[in-house]
Protein backbone atom coordinates (compact mmCIF):
# COMPACT_ATOMS: atom_id res chain seq x y z
CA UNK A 1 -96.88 106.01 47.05
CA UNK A 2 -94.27 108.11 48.75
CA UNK A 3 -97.31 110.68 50.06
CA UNK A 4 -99.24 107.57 51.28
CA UNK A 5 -98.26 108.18 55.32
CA UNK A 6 -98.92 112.49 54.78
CA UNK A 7 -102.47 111.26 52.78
CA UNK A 8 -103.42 109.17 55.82
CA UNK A 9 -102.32 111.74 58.61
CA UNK A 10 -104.68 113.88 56.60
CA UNK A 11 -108.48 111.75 56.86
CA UNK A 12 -109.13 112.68 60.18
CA UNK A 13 -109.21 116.18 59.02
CA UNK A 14 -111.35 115.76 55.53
CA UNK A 15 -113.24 112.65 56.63
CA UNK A 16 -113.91 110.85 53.53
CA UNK A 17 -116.51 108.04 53.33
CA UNK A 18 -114.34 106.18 50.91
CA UNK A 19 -110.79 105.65 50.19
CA UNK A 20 -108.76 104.82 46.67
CA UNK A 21 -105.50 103.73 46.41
CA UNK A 22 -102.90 103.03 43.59
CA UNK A 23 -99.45 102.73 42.74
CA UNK A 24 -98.01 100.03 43.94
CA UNK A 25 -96.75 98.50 40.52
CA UNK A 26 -95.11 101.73 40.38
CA UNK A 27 -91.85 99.42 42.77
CA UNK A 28 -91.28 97.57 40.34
CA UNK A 29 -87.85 98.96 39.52
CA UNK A 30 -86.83 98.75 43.27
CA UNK A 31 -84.62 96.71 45.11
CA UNK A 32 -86.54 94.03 46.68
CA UNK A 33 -85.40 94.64 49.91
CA UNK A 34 -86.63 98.26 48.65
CA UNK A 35 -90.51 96.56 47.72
CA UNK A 36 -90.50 94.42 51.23
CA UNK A 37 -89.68 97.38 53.33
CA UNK A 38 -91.77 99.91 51.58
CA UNK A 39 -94.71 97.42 51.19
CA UNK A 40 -94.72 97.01 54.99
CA UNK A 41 -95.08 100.48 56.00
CA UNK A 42 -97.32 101.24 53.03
CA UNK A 43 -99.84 98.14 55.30
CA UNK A 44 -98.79 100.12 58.38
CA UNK A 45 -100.09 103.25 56.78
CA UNK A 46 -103.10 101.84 55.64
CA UNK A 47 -104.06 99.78 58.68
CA UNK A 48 -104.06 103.50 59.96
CA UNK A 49 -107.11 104.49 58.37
CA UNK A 50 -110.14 105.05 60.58
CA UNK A 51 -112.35 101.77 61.06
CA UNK A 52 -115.59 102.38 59.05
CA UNK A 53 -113.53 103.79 56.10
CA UNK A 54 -113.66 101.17 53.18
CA UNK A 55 -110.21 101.09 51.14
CA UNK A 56 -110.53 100.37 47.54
CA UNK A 57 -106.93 99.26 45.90
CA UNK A 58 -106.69 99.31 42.33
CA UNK A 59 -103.95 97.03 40.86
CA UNK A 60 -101.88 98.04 37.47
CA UNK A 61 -100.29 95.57 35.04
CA UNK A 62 -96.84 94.33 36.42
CA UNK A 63 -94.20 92.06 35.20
CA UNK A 64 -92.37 91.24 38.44
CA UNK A 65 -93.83 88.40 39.90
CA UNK A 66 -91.76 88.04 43.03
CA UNK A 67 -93.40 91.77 43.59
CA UNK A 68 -97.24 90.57 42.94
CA UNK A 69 -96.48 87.80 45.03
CA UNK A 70 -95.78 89.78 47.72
CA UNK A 71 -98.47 92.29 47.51
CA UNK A 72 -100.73 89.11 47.62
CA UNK A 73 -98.77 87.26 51.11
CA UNK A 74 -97.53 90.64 52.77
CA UNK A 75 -101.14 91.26 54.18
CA UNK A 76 -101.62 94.17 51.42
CA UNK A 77 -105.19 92.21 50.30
CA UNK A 78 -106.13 91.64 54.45
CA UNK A 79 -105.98 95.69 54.94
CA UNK A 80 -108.18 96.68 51.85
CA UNK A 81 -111.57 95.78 51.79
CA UNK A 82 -111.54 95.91 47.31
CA UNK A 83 -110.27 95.43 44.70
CA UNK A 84 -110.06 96.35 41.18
CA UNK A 85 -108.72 95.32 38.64
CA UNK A 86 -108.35 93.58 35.04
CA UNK A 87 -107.50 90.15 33.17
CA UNK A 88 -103.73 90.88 32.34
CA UNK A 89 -103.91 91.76 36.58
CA UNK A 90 -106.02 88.75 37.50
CA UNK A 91 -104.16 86.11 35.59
CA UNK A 92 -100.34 87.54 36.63
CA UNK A 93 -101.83 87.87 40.13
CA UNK A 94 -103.08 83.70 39.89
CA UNK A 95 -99.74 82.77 38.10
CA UNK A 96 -97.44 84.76 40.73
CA UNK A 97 -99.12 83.02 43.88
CA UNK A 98 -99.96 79.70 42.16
CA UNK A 99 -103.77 80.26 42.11
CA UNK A 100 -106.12 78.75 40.12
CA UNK A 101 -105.53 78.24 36.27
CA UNK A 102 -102.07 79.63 37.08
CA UNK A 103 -100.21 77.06 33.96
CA UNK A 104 -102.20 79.85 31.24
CA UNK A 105 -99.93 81.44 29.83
CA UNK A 106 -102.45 84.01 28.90
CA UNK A 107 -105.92 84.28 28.01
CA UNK A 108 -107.05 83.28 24.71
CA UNK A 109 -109.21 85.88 23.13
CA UNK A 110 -112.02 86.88 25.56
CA UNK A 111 -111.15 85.48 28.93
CA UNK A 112 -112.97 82.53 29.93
CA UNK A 113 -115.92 83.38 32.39
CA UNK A 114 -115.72 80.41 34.65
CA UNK A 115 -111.89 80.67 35.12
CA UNK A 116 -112.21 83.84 35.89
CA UNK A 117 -114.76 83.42 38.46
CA UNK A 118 -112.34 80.28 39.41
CA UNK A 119 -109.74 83.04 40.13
CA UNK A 120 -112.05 85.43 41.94
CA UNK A 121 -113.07 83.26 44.34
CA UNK A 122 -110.08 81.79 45.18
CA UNK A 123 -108.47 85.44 46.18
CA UNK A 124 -111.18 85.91 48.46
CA UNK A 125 -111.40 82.83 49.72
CA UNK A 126 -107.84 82.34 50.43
CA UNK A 127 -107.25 86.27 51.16
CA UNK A 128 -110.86 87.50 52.15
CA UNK A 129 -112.42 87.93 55.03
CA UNK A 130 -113.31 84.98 56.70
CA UNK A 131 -113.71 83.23 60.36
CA UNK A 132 -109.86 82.70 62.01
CA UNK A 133 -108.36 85.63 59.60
CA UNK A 134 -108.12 89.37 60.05
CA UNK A 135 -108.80 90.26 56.31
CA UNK A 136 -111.01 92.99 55.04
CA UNK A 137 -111.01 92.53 51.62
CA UNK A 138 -114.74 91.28 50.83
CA UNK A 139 -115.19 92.74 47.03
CA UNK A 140 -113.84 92.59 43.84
CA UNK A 141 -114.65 94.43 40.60
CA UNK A 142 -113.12 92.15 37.22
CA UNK A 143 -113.19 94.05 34.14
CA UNK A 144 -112.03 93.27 30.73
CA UNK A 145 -113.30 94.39 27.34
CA UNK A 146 -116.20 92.69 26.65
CA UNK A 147 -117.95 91.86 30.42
CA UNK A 148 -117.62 92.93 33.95
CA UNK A 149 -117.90 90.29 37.29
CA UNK A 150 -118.17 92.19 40.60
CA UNK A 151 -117.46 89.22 43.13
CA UNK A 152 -118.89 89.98 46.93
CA UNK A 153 -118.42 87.80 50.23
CA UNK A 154 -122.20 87.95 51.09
CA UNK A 155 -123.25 89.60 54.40
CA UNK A 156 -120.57 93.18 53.26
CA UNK A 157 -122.37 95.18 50.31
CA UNK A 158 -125.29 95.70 48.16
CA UNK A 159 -127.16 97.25 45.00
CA UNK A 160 -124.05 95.28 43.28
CA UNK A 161 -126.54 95.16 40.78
CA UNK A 162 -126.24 98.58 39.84
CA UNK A 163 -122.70 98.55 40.33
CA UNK A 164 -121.51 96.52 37.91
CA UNK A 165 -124.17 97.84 35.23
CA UNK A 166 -122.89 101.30 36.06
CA UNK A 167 -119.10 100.12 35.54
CA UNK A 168 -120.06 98.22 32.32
CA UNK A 169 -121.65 102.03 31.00
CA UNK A 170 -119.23 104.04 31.76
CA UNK A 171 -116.62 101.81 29.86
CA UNK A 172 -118.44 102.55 26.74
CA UNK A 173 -119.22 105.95 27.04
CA UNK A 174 -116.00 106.67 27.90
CA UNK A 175 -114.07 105.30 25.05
CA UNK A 176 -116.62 106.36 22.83
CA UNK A 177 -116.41 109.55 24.39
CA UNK A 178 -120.31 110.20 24.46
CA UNK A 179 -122.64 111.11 27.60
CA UNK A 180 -124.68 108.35 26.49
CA UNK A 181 -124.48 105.11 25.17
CA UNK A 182 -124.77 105.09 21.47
CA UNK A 183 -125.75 102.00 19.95
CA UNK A 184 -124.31 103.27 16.46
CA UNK A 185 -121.23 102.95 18.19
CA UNK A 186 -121.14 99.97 19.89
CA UNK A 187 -121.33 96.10 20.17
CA UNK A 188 -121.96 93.02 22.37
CA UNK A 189 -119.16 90.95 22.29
CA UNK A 190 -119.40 88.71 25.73
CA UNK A 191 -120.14 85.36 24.99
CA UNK A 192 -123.87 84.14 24.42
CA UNK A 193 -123.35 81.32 27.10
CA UNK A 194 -120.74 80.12 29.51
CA UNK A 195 -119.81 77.80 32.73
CA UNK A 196 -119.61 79.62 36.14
CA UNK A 197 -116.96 77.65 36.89
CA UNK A 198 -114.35 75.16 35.98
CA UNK A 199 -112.38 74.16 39.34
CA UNK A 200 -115.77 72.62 40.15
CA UNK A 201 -119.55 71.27 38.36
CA UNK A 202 -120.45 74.90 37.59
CA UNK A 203 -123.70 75.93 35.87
CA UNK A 204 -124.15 76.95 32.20
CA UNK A 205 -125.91 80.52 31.95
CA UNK A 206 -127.22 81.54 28.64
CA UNK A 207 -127.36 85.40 28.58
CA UNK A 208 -130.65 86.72 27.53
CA UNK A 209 -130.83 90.54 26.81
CA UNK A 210 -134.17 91.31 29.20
CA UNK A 211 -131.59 90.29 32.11
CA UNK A 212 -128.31 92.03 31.47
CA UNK A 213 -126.91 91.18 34.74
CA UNK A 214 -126.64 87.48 35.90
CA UNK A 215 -126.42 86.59 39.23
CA UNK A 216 -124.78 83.19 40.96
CA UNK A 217 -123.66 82.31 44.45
CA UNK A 218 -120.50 79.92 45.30
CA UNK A 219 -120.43 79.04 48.94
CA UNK A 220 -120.84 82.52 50.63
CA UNK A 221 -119.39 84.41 47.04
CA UNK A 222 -122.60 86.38 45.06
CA UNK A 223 -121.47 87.13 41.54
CA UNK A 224 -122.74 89.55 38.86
CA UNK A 225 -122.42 89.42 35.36
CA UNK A 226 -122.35 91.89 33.17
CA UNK A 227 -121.67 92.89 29.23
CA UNK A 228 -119.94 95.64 28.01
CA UNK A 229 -121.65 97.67 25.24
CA UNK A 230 -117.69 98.05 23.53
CA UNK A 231 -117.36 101.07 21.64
CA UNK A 232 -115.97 100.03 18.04
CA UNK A 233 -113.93 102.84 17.64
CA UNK A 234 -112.61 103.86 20.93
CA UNK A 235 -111.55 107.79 21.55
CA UNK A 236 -110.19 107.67 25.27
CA UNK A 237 -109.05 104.63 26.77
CA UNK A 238 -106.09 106.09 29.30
CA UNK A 239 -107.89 105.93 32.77
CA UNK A 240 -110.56 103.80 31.44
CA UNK A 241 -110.11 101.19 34.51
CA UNK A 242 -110.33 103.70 37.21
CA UNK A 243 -113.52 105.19 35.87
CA UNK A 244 -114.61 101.75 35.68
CA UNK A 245 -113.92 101.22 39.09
CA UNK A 246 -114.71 104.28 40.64
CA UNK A 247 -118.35 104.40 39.10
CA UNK A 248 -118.95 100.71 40.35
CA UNK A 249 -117.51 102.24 43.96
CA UNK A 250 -119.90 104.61 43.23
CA UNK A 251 -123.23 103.01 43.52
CA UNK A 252 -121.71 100.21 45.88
CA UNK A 253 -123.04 100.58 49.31
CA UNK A 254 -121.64 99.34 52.60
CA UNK A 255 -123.79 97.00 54.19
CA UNK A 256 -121.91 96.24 57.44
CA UNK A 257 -118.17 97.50 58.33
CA UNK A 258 -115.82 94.68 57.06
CA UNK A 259 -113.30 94.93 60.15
CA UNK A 260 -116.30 95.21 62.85
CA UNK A 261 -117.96 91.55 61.35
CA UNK A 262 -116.37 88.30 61.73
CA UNK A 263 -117.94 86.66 58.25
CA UNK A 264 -116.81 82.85 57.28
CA UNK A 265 -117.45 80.55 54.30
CA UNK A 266 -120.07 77.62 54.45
């Protein structure tokens, strides 16, 4: 993070149509007067960025939840506009800022699809754009082993569709290490059926193999659902989430400029 403010000085020159960031868990062994002051100037730095730029932030595992906390409440999530990460990352982020499904202590095999979607939609409703708040976080891409959820405040992006397929197929060919998926190599391992939810009445989805993504709306939240083909015996996994995230990023597109649209939940 320490290049962060010589990166930034450097878009007007290169003009990118998309910007990734990382790092942040990287404070951990800081002072936290250390993590408060550098997490301030690292949302000065990024509030910097040209409007029309979206700012993806991908989150790493952590420990220190005084330091996820504040990522969370020191407007870090109001000056990106995603986010990416896993379920070690969602369920520390829920338990550090008392979220939803916070008591788990962790997740019990595959992690539950309607908690998670619990968890997903509280982060962007609480820390998402919406009417009264300057946020422009408005996407979030979940992966874990078996299934992908890319969670969108409606009105911001589309083809999320092929997003999340695109993130669910790189994940296997990746750790299998192939150009191709090779069913030889692979398996289904999402569950066959599941709630959307659990903080409220959510619906039970079956999954059927001639639709292999599922779609559901909470409020103004779209969801998609997606398995992961997991490779059985798994070559490369180091970098596996950022290639996850950065195809998804990928074949997102922008459908309006998050900090030029005032959006609010129903």
């Amino acid at each position: 993070m320490n290049m962060l403010e010589v990166f930034v000085s450097s878009l007007e020159e290169f003009q990118p149509d998309l910007v990734v960031l990382s790092g942040l868990h990287m404070m951990e062994g800081q002072s936290k007067e250390l993590q408060r002051k550098r997490l301030l100037e690292v949302v000065t730095s990024i509030s910097d960025i040209p409007v029309g730029i979206p700012i993806h932030l991908e989150l790493a595992s952590m420990t220190n939840r005084e330091l996820m906390s504040a990522i969370v409440h020191q407007q870090v999530f109001h000056v990106v506009t995603s986010l990416g990460l896993n379920e070690q990352e969602l369920l520390f982020l829920s338990q550090s800022a008392a979220g939803p499904h916070s008591s788990l202590s962790s997740w019990n095999g595959v992690p539950d699809v309607g908690m998670v979607s619990d968890i997903l939609f509280w982060i962007l409703k609480e820390y998402g754009k919406s009417e009264g708040r300057a946020s422009d976080l408005t996407r979030i891409h979940f992966h874990t082993l078996a299934y992908h959820i890319l969670a969108t405040v409606d009105g911001h992006w589309a083809n999320q569709l092929a997003a999340v397929a695109a993130g669910a197929r790189v994940a296997g060919t990746q750790a299998c290490a192939t150009e191709s998926i090779d069913t030889s190599r692979v398996s289904l391992r999402a569950p066959n059926d599941f709630l959307t939810s659990h903080s409220e009445a959510g619906s039970r989805i079956r999954f059927s193999p001639d639709e292999p993504v599922v779609r559901w709306h909470r409020e103004r939240v779209s969801f998609h659902f997606t398995p992961v083909l997991v490779c059985r015996d798994p070559v490369r996994t180091v970098g596996l989430g950022d290639a996850i995230s950065a195809e998804g990023l990928f074949y997102s597109e922008v459908t309006l400029t998050s900090r030029e649209v005032v959006d609010n939940f129903s």
